[in-house]
Protein backbone atom coordinates (compact mmCIF):
# COMPACT_ATOMS: atom_id res chain seq x y z
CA UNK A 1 68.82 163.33 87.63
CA UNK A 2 68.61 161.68 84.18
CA UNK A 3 71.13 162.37 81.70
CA UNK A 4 71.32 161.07 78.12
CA UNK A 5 75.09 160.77 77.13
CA UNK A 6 76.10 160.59 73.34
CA UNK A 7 79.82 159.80 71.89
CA UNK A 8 81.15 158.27 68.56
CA UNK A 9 80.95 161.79 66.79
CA UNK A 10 84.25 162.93 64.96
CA UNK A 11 85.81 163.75 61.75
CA UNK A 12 85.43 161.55 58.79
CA UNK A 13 86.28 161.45 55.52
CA UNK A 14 83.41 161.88 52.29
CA UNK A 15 81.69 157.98 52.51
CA UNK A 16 83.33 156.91 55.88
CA UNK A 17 81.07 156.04 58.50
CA UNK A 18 80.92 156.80 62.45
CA UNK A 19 78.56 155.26 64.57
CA UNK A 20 76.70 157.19 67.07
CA UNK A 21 76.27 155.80 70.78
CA UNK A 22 73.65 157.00 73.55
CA UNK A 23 73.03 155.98 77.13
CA UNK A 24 70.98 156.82 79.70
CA UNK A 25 72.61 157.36 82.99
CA UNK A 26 69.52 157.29 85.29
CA UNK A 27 66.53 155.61 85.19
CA UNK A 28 63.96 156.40 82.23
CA UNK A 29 60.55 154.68 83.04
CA UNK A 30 58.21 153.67 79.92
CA UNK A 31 60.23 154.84 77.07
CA UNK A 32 57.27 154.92 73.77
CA UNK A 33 60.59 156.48 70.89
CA UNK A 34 64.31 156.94 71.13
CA UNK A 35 65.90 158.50 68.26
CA UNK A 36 68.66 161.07 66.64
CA UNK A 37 68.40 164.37 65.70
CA UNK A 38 71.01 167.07 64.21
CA UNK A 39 71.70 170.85 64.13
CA UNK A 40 73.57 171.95 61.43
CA UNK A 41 74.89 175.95 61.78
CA UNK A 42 72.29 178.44 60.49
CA UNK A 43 69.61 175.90 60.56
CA UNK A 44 66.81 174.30 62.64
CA UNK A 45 67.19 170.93 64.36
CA UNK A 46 65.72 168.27 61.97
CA UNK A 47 64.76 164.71 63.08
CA UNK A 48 67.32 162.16 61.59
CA UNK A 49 65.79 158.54 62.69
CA UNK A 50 63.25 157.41 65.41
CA UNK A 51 62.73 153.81 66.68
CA UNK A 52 59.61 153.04 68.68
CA UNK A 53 59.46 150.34 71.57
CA UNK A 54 58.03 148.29 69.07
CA UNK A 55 61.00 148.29 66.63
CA UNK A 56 59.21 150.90 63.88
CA UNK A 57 61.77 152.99 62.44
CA UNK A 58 61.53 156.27 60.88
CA UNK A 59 63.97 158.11 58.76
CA UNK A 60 64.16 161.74 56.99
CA UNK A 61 64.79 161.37 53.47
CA UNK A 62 68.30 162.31 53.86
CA UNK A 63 69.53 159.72 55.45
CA UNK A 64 67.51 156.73 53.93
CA UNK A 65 69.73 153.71 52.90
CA UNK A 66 72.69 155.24 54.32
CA UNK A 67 71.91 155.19 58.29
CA UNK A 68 70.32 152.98 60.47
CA UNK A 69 68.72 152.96 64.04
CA UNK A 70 68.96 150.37 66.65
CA UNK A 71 68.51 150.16 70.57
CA UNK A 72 67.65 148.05 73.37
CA UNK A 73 64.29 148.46 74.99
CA UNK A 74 66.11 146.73 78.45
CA UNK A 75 69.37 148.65 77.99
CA UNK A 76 67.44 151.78 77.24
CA UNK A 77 70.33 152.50 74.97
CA UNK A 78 69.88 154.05 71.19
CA UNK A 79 72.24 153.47 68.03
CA UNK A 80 73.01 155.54 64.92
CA UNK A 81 75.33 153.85 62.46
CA UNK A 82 76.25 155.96 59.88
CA UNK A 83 77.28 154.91 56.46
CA UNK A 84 78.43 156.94 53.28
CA UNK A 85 78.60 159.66 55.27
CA UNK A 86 78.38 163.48 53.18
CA UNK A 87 79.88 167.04 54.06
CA UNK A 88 76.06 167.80 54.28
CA UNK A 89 75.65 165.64 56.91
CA UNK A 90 78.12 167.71 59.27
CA UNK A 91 75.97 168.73 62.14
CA UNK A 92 75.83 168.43 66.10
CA UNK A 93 73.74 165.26 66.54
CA UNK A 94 71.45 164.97 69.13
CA UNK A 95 70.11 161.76 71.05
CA UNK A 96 66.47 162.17 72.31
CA UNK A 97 64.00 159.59 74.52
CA UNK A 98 60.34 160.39 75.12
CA UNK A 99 57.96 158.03 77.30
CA UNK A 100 54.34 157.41 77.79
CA UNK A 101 54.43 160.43 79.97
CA UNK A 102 54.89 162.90 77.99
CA UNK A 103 58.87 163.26 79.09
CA UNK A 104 61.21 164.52 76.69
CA UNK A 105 64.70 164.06 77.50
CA UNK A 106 67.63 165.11 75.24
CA UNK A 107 71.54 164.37 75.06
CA UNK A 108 74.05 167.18 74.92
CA UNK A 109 74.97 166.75 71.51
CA UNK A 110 77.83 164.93 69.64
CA UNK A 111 79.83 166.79 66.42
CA UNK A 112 79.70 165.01 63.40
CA UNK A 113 82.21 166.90 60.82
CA UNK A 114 82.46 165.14 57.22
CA UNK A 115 84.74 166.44 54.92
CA UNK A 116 85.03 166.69 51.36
């Protein structure tokens, strides 16, 4: 059974930074876009950055110039480092990996808390 397992959340300060780890224990065959995602309470899970195979990143607004995605294609591994972090950034972040089958996997979800 494939599982994608997140860690790095945690508490941080107003502009701290965290950085956001997720593996795949398993094997994951033709993965096409990792990427993060978050749930803050009361509203709907949002896409925070996607990386293709090919290295194309994509970020909401949000988090332009302040985060950025990374991974390994071999490692199947996927990165969020987090920089000037906000309290509106506290959320339950969310690792994802899709593949050229149409699989969706997701992680179970890592608390980011920032305080002001």
């Amino acid at each position: 059974q494939v599982q994608l397992v997140e860690s790095g959340g945690g508490l941080v300060q107003a502009g701290g930074s965290l950085r956001l780890s997720c593996v795949v224990r398993g094997s994951i065959s033709g993965i096409r876009v990792r990427g993060w995602y978050r749930q803050a309470p009361g509203k709907q899970r949002e896409l925070v950055a996607i990386i293709t195979s090919g290295g194309t990143t994509t970020y909401a607004d949000s988090v332009k110039d302040r985060f950025a995605i990374s991974g390994d294609n071999v490692e199947n591994t996927v990165y969020l480092q987090m920089n000037s972090l906000k309290p509106e950034d506290t959320a339950v972040y969310y690792c994802n990996m899709q593949n050229w089958f149409r699989a969706d996997y997701w992680g179970q979800g890592t608390q980011v808390t920032v305080s002001s």
